[in-house]
Protein backbone atom coordinates (compact mmCIF):
# COMPACT_ATOMS: atom_id res chain seq x y z
CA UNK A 1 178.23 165.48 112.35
CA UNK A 2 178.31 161.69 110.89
CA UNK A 3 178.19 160.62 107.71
CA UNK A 4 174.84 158.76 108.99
CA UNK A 5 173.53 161.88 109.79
CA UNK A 6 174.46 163.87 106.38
CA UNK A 7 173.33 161.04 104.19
CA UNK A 8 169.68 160.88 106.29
CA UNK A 9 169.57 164.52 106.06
CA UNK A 10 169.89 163.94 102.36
CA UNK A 11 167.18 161.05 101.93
CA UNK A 12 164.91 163.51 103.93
CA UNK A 13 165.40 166.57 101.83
CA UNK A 14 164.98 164.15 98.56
CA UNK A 15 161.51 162.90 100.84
CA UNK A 16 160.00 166.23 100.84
CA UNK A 17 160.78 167.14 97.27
CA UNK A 18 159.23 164.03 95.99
CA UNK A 19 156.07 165.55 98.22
CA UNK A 20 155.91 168.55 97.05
CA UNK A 21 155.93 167.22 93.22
CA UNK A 22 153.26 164.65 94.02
CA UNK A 23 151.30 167.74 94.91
CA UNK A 24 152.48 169.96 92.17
CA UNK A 25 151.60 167.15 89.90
CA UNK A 26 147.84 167.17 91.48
CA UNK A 27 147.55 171.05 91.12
CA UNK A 28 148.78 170.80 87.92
CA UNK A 29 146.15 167.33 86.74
CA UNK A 30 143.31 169.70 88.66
CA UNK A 31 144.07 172.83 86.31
CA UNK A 32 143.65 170.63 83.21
CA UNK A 33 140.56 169.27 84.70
CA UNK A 34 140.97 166.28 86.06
CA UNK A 35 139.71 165.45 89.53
CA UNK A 36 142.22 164.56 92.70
CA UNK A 37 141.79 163.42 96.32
CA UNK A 38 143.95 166.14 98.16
CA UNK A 39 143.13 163.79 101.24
CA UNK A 40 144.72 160.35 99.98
CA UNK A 41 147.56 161.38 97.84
CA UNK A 42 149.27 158.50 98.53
CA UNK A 43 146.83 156.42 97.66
CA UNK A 44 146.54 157.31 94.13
CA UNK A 45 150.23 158.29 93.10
CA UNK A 46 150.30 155.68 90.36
CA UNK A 47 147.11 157.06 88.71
CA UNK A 48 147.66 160.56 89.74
CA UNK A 49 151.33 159.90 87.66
CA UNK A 50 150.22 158.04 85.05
CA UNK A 51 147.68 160.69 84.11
CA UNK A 52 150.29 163.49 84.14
CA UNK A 53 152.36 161.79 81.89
CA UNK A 54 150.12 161.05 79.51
CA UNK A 55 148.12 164.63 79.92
CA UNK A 56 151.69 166.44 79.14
CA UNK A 57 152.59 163.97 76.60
CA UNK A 58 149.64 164.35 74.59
CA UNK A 59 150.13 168.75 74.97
CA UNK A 60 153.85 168.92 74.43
CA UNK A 61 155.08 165.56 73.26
CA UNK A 62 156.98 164.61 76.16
CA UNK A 63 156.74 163.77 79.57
CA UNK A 64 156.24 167.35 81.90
CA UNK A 65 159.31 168.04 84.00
CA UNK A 66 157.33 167.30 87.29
CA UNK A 67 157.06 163.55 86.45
CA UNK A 68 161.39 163.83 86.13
CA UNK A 69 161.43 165.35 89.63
CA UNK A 70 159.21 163.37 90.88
CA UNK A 71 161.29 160.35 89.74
CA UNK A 72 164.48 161.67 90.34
CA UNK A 73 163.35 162.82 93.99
CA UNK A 74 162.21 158.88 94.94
CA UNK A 75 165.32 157.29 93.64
CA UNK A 76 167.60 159.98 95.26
CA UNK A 77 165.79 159.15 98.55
CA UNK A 78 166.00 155.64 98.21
CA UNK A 79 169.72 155.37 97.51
CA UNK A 80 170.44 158.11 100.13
CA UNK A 81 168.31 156.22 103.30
CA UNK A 82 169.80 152.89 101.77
CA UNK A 83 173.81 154.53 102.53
CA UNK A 84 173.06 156.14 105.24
CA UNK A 85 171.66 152.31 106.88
CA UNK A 86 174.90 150.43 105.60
CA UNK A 87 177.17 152.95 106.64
CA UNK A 88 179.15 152.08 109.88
CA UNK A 89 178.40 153.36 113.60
CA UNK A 90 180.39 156.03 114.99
């Protein structure tokens, strides 16, 4: 297996986390009563993040730890698909 391979592998595994906190976010924005668009996600990340943030700030002070993992989850993909493209052919 390639170092290509292992590093895309990566950038996909940080790809689906970052999904599944967008919709943990959602679930968690709909619980505190605030509406979402389970059908264009995408769409509205910005608001849907914003709102979180602000929502958990207000309730415990700080940011929740979904907005962290849904940060941490982006970047990680980013820098992972952005190796895995410079790295050399084997």
């Amino acid at each position: 297996m390639s170092a290509r391979a292992v590093f895309l592998g990566l950038a996909l595994i940080a790809a689906l986390a970052n999904v599944a906190a967008l919709i943990m976010i959602m679930a968690a924005l709909d619980r505190r009563g605030r509406k979402t668009n389970m059908f264009m996600p995408r769409l509205f990340t910005g608001r849907y993040l914003s709102a979180y943030k602000e929502t958990t700030k207000k309730e415990i002070g700080k940011p929740g730890p979904l907005y962290s993992l849904w940060l941490v989850a982006i970047i990680l993909a980013l820098v992972f698909a952005v190796i895995a493209v410079f790295l050399p052919q084997e």
